[in-house]
Protein backbone atom coordinates (compact mmCIF):
# COMPACT_ATOMS: atom_id res chain seq x y z
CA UNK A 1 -15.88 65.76 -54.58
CA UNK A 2 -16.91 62.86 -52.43
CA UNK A 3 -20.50 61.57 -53.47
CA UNK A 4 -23.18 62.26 -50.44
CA UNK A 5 -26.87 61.28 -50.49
CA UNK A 6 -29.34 58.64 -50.91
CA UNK A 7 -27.36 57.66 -54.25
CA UNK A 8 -24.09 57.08 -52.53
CA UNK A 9 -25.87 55.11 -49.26
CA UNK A 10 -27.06 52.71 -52.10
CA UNK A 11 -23.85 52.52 -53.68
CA UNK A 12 -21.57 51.53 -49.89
CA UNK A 13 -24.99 49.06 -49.20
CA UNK A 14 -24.38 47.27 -52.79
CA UNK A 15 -20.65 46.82 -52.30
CA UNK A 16 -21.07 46.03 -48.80
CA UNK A 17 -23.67 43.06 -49.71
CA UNK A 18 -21.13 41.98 -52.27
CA UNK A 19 -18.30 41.85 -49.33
CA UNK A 20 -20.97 39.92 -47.01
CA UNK A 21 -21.72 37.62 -50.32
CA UNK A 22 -18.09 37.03 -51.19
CA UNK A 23 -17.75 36.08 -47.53
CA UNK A 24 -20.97 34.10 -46.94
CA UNK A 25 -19.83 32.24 -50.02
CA UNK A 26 -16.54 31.15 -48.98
CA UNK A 27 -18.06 29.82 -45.94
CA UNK A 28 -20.46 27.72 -47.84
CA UNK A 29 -17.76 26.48 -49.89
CA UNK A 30 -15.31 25.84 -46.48
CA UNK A 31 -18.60 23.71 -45.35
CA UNK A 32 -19.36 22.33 -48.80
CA UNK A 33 -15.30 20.84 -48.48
CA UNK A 34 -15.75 19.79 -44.53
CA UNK A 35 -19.15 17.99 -45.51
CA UNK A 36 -17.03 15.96 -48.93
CA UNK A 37 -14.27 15.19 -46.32
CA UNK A 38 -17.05 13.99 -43.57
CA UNK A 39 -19.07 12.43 -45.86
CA UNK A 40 -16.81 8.77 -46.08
CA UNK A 41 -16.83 9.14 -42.58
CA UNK A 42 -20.70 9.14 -42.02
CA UNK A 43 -20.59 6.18 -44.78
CA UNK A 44 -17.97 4.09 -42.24
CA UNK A 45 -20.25 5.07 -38.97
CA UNK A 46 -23.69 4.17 -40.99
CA UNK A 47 -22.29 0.81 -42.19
CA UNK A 48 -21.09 0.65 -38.21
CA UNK A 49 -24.60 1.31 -37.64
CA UNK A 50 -26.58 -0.81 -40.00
CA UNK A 51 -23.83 -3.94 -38.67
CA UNK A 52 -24.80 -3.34 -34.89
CA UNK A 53 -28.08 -3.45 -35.65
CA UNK A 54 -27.94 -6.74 -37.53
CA UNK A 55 -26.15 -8.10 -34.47
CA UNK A 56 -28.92 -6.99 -32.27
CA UNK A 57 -31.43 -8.51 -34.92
CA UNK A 58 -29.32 -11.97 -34.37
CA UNK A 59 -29.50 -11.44 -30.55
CA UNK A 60 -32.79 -10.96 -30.29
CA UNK A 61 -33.84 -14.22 -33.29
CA UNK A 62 -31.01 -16.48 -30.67
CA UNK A 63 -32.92 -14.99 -27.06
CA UNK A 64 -36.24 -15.89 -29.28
CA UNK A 65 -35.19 -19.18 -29.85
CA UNK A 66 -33.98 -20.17 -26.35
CA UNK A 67 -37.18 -19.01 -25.13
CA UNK A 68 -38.79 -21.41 -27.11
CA UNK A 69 -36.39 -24.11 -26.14
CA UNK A 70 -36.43 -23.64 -22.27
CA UNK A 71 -41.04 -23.44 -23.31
CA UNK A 72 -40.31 -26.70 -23.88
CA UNK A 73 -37.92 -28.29 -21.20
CA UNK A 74 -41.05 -26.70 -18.95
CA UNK A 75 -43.35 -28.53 -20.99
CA UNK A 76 -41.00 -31.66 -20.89
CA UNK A 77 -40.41 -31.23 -17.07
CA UNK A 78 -44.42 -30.57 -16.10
CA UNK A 79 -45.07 -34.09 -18.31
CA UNK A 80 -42.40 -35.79 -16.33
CA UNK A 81 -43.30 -34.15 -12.88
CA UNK A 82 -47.05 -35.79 -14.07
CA UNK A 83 -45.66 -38.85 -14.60
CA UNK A 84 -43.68 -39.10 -11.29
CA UNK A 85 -46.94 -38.43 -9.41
CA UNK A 86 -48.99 -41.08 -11.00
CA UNK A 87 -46.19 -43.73 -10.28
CA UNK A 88 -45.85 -42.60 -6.53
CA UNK A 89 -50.08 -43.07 -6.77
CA UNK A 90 -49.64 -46.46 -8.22
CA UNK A 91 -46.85 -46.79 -5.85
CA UNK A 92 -48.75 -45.99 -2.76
CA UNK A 93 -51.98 -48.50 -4.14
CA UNK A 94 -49.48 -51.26 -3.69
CA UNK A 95 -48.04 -50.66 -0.77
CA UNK A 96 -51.71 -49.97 0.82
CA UNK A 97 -52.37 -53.75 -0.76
CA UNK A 98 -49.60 -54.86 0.68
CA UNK A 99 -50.53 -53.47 3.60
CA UNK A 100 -53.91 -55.40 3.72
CA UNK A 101 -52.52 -58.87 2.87
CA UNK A 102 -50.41 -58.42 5.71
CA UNK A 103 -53.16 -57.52 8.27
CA UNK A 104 -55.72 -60.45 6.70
CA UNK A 105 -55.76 -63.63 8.56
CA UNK A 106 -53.25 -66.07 7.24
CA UNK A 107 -55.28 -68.88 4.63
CA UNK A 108 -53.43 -71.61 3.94
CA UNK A 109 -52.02 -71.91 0.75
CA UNK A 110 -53.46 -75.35 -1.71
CA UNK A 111 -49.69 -77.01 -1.55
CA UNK A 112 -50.09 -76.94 2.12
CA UNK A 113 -53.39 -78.52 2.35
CA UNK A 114 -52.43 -80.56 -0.35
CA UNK A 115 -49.17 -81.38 1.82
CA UNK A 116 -51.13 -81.96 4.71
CA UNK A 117 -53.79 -84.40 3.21
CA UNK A 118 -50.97 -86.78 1.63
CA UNK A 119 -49.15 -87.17 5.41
C-alpha cells in the first residue's frame, strides 16, 4: 500500500528539502574551494593595487614639487624682468644727459683757458 495524504506530502517535502540541502551544500562548498583558490589571487591584485597607488602618491609629491620649483623660476624671472627695467630707466637718464651736454653751448674747458693765458 502506497502512503497517500497530508502525512506522505510531508514526508516527499522533507526528503525533497534534504535533496535541495545536499545540493545547495555542495555548491557552497564548490564556492567555498573557488573563493580559497581566488583568494592568493585577490592578495597579488591588492598588493598590485596598494603599489600603483604608491606610485601615483610619488607622482603627485614629484608634480607638487616642480610646481613649486617652476613658483620660483617665475618669482626669479619677474625679479630679473624688474631689474632689467630699472637699468633700461637708468639707461635712458643717461642717454637723455647725454643728450643735453650735447645740445648745451660748448664752455671751454680750465686747461684750455689755462692754455690760452700762458701763449
Amino acid at each position: 500500500m502506497t502512503a497517500c495524504g497530508p502525512r506522505a506530502d510531508v514526508g516527499a517535502a522533507v526528503g525533497a528539502d534534504r535533496e535541495g540541502l545536499a545540493a545547495a551544500g555542495r555548491v557552497l562548498r564548490c564556492a567555498v574551494a573557488h573563493f580559497e583558490r581566488l583568494r592568493p589571487a585577490c592578495g597579488t591584485s591588492m598588493e598590485a593595487f596598494e603599489t600603483m597607488l604608491q606610485a601615483c602618491e610619488q607622482r603627485k609629491q614629484a608634480f607638487e614639487t616642480m610646481l613649486e620649483a617652476s613658483n620660483i623660476v617665475l618669482q626669479a624671472s619677474k625679479f630679473v624682468l624688474q631689474a632689467s627695467k630699472f637699468v633700461l630707466e637708468a639707461s635712458n637718464i643717461v642717454l637723455e644727459a647725454c643728450f643735453q651736454i650735447e645740445k648745451s653751448p660748448k664752455r671751454t674747458s680750465h686747461r684750455s683757458a689755462d692754455r690760452a693765458k700762458t701763449a
